[in-house]
N, C-alpha and C. Protein backbone atom coordinates (compact mmCIF):
# COMPACT_ATOMS: atom_id res chain seq x y z
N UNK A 1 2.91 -50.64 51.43
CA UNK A 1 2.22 -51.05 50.26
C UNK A 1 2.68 -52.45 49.87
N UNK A 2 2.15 -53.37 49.33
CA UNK A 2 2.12 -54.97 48.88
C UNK A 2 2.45 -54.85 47.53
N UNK A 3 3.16 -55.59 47.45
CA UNK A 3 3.20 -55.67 45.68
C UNK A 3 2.55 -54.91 44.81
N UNK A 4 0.91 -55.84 45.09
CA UNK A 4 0.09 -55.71 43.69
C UNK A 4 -0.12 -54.38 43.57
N UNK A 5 -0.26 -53.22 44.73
CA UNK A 5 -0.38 -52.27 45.04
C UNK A 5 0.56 -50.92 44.26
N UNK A 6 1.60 -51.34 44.13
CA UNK A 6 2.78 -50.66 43.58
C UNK A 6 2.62 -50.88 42.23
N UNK A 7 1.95 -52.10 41.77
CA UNK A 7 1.83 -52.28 39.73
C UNK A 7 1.17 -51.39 39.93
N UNK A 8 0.02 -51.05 40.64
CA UNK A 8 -1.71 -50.22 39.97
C UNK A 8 -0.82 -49.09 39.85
N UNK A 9 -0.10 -48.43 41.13
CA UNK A 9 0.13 -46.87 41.02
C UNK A 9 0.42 -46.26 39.86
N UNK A 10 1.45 -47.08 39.12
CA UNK A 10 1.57 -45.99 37.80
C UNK A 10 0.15 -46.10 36.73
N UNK A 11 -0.43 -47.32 36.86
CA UNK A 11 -1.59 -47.20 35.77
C UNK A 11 -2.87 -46.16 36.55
N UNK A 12 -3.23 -45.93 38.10
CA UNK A 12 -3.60 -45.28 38.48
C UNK A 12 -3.39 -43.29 37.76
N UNK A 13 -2.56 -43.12 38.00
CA UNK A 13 -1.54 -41.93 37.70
C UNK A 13 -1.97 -41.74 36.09
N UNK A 14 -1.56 -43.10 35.53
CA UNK A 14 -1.86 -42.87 33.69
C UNK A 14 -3.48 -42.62 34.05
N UNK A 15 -4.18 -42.79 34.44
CA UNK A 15 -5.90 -43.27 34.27
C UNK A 15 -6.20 -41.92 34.46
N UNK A 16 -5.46 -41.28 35.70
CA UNK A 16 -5.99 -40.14 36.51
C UNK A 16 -5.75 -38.99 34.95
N UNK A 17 -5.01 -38.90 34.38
CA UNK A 17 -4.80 -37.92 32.94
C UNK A 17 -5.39 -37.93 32.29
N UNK A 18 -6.16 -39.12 31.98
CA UNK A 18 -7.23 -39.18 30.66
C UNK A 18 -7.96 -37.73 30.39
N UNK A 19 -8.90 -37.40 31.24
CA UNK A 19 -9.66 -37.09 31.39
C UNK A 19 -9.05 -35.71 31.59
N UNK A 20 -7.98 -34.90 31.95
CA UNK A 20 -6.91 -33.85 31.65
C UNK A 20 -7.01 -33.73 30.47
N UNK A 21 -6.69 -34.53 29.51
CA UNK A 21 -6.39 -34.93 28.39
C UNK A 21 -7.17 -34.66 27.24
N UNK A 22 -8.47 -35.19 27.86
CA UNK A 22 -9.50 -35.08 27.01
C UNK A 22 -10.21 -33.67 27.23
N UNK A 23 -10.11 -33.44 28.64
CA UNK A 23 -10.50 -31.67 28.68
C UNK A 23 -9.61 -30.88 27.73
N UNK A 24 -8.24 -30.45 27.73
CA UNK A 24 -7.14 -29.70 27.15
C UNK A 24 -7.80 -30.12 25.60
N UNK A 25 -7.95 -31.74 24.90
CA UNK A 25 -8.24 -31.76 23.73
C UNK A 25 -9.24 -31.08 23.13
N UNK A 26 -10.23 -30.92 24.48
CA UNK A 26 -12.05 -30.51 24.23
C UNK A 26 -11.87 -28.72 23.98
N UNK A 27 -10.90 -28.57 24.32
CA UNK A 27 -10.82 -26.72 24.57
C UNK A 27 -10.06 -26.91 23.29
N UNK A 28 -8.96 -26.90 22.73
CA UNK A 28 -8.27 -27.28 21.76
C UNK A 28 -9.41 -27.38 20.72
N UNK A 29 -9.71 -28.10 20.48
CA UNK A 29 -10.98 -27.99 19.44
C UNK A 29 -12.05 -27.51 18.99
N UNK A 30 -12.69 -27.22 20.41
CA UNK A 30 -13.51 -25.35 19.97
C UNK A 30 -12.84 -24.15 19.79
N UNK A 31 -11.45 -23.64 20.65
CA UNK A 31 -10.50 -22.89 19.43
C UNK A 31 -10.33 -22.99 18.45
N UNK A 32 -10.32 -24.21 17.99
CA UNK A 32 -9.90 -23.99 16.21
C UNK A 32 -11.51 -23.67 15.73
N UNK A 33 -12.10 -24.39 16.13
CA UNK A 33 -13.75 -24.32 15.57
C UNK A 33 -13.87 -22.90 15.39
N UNK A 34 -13.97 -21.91 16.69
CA UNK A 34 -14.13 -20.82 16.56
C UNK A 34 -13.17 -20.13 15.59
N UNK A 35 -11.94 -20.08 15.54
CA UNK A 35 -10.79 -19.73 14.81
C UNK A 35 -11.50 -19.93 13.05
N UNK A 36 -11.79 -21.12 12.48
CA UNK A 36 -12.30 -21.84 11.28
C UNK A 36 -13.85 -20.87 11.43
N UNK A 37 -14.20 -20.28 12.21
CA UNK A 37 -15.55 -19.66 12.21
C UNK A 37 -15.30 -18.33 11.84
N UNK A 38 -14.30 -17.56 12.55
CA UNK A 38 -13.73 -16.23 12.28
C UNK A 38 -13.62 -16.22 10.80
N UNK A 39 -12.68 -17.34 10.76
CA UNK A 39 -11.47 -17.08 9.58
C UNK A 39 -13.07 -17.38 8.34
N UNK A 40 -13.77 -18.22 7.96
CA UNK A 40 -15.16 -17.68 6.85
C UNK A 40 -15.49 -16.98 6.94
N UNK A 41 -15.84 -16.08 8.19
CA UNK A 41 -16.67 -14.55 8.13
C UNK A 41 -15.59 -13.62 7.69
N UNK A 42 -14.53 -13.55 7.88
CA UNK A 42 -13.60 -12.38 7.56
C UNK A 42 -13.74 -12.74 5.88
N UNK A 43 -13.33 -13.79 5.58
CA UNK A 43 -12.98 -13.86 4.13
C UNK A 43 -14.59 -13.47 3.55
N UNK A 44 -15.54 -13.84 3.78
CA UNK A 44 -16.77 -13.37 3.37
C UNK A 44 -17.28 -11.97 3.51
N UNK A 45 -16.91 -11.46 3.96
CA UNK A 45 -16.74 -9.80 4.27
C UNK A 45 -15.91 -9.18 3.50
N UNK A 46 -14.50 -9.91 3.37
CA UNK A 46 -13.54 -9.48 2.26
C UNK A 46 -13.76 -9.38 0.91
N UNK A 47 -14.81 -10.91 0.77
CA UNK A 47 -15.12 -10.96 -0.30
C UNK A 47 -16.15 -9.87 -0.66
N UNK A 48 -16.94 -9.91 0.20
CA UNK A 48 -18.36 -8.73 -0.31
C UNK A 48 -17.94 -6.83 -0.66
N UNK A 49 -16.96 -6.99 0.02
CA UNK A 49 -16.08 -5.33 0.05
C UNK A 49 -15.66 -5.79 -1.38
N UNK A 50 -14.70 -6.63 -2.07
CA UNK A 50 -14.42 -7.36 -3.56
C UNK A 50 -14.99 -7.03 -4.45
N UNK A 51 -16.46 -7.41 -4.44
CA UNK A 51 -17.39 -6.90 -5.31
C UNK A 51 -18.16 -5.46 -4.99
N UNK A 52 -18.27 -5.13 -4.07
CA UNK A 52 -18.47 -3.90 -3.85
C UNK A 52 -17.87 -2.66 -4.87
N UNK A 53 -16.08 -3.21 -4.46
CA UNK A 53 -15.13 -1.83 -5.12
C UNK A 53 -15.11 -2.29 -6.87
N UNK A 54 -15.52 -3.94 -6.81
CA UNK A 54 -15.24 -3.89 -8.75
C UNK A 54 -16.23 -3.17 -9.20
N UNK A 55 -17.82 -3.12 -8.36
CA UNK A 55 -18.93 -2.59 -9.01
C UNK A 55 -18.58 -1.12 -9.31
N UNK A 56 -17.75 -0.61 -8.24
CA UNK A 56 -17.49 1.51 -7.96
C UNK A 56 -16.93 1.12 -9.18
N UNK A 57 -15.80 0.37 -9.60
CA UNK A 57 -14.80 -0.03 -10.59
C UNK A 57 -15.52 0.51 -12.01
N UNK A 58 -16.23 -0.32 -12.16
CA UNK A 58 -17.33 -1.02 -13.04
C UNK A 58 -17.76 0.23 -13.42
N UNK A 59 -18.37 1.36 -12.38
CA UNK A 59 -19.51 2.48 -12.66
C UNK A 59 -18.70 3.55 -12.97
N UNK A 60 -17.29 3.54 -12.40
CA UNK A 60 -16.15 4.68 -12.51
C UNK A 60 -15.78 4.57 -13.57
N UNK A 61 -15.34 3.67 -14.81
CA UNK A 61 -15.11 3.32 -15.94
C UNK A 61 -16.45 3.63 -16.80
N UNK A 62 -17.62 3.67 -16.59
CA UNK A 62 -18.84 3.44 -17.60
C UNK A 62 -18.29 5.25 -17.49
N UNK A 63 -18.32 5.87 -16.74
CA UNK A 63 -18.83 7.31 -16.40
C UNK A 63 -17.41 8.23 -16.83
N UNK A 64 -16.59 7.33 -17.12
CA UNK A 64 -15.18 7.92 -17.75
C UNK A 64 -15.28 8.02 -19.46
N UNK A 65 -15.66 7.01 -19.97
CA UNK A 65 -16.23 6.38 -21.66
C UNK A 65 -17.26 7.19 -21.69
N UNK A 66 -17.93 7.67 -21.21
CA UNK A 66 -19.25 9.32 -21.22
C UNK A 66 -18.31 9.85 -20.94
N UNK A 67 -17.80 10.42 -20.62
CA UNK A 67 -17.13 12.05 -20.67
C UNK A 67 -15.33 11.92 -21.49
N UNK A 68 -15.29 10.84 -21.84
CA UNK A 68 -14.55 11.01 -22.93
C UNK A 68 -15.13 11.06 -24.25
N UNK A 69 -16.65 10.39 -24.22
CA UNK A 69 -17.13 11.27 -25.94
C UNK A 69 -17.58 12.38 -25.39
N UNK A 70 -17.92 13.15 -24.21
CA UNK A 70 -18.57 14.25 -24.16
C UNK A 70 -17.24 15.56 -24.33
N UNK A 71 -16.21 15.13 -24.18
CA UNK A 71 -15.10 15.52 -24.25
C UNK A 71 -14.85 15.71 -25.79
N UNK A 72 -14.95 14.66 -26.50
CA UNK A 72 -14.82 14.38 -27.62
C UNK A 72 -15.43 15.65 -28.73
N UNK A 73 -16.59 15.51 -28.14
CA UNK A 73 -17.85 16.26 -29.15
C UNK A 73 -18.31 17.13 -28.71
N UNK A 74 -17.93 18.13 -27.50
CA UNK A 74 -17.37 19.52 -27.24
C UNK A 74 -16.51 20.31 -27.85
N UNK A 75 -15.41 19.00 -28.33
CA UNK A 75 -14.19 19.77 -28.61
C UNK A 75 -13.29 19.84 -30.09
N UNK A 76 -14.88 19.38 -30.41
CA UNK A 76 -14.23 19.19 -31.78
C UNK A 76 -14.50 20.63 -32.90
N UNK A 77 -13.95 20.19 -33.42
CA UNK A 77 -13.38 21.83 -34.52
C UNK A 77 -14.52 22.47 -35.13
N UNK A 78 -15.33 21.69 -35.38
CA UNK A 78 -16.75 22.08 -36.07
C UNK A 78 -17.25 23.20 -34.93
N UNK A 79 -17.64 22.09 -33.65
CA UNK A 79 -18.21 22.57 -32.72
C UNK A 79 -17.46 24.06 -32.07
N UNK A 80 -16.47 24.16 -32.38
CA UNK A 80 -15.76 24.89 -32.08
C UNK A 80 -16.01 26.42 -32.52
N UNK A 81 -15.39 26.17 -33.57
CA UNK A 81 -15.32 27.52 -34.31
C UNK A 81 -17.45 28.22 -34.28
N UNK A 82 -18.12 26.64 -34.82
CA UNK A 82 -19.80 27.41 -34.66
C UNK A 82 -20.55 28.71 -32.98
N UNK A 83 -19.29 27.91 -32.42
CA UNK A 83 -19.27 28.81 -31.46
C UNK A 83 -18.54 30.21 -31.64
N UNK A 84 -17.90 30.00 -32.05
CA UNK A 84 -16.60 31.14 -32.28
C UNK A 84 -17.59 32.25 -32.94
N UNK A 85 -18.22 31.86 -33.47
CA UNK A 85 -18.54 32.53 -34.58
C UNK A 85 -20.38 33.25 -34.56
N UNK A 86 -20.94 31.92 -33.33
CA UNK A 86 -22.25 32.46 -33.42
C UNK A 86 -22.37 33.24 -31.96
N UNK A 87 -21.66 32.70 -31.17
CA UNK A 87 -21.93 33.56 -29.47
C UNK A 87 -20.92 34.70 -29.56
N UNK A 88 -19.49 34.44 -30.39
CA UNK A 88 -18.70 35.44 -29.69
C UNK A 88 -18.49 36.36 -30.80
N UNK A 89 -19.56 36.45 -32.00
CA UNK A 89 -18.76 36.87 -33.55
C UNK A 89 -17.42 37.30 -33.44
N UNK A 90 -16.53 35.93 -33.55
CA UNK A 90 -15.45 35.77 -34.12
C UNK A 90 -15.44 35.60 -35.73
N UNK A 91 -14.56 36.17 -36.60
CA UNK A 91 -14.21 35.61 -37.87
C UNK A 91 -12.75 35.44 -38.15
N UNK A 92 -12.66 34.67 -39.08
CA UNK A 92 -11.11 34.10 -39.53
C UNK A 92 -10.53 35.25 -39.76
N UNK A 93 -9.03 35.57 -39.47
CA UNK A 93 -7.99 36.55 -39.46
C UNK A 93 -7.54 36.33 -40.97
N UNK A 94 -7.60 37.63 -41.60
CA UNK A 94 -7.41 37.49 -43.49
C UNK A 94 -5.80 38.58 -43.75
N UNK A 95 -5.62 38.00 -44.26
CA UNK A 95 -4.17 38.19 -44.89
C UNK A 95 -2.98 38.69 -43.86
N UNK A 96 -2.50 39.81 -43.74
CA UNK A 96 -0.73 40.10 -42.99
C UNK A 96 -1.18 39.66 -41.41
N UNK A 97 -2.18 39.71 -41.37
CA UNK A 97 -2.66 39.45 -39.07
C UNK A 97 -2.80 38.07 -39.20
N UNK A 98 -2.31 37.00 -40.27
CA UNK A 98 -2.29 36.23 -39.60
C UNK A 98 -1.03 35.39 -39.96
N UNK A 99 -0.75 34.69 -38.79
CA UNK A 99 0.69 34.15 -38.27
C UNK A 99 0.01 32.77 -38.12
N UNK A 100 1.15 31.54 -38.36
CA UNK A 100 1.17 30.36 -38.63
C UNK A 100 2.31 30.50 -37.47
N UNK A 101 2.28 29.34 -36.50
CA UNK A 101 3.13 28.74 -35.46
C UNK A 101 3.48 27.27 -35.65
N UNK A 102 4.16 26.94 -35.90
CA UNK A 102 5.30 25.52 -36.11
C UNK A 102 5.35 25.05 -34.84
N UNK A 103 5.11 23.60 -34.97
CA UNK A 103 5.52 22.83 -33.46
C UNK A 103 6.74 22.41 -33.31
């Protein structure tokens, strides 16, 4: 080999990589692309399940506030005893039969 021959080789060698270089970069960058593609659909899915469970949330709470007044106004003393008294003729216990209990 001549001189001038021996400068090219190493810039030969550098030249011959480019293009290595730029392949490895080109793959490198549709991984992340795809990766950055995953990673919005998951979170958008996450998100939609999000509102999904606040809505169950949402309908499980409305349907708790109904059956705590239905609870309410079943069980109240009026309602109570009118029962006592019209389905099962019950009447109030009068004088020695009846006992008072202390909490």
């Amino acid at each position: 080999m001549s001189a001038g021959e021996q400068g090219n080789a190493p810039q030969r060698a550098h030249g011959e990589r480019w293009p290595w270089l730029a392949l490895v970069l080109l793959v490198l960058a549709v991984a992340s692309s795809f990766g950055v593609i995953y990673a919005a659909h998951t979170s958008r899915e996450l998100f939609r399940q999000l509102e999904r469970e606040r809505r169950d949330e949402n309908e499980i709470q409305i349907e708790w506030r109904q059956l705590l007044l239905e609870r309410g106004t079943l069980s109240s003393h009026g309602r109570v005893e009118s029962i006592a008294r019209e389905r099962l003729r019950m009447a109030p216990v009068e004088g020695e039969f009846r006992v008072l209990v202390a909490e």
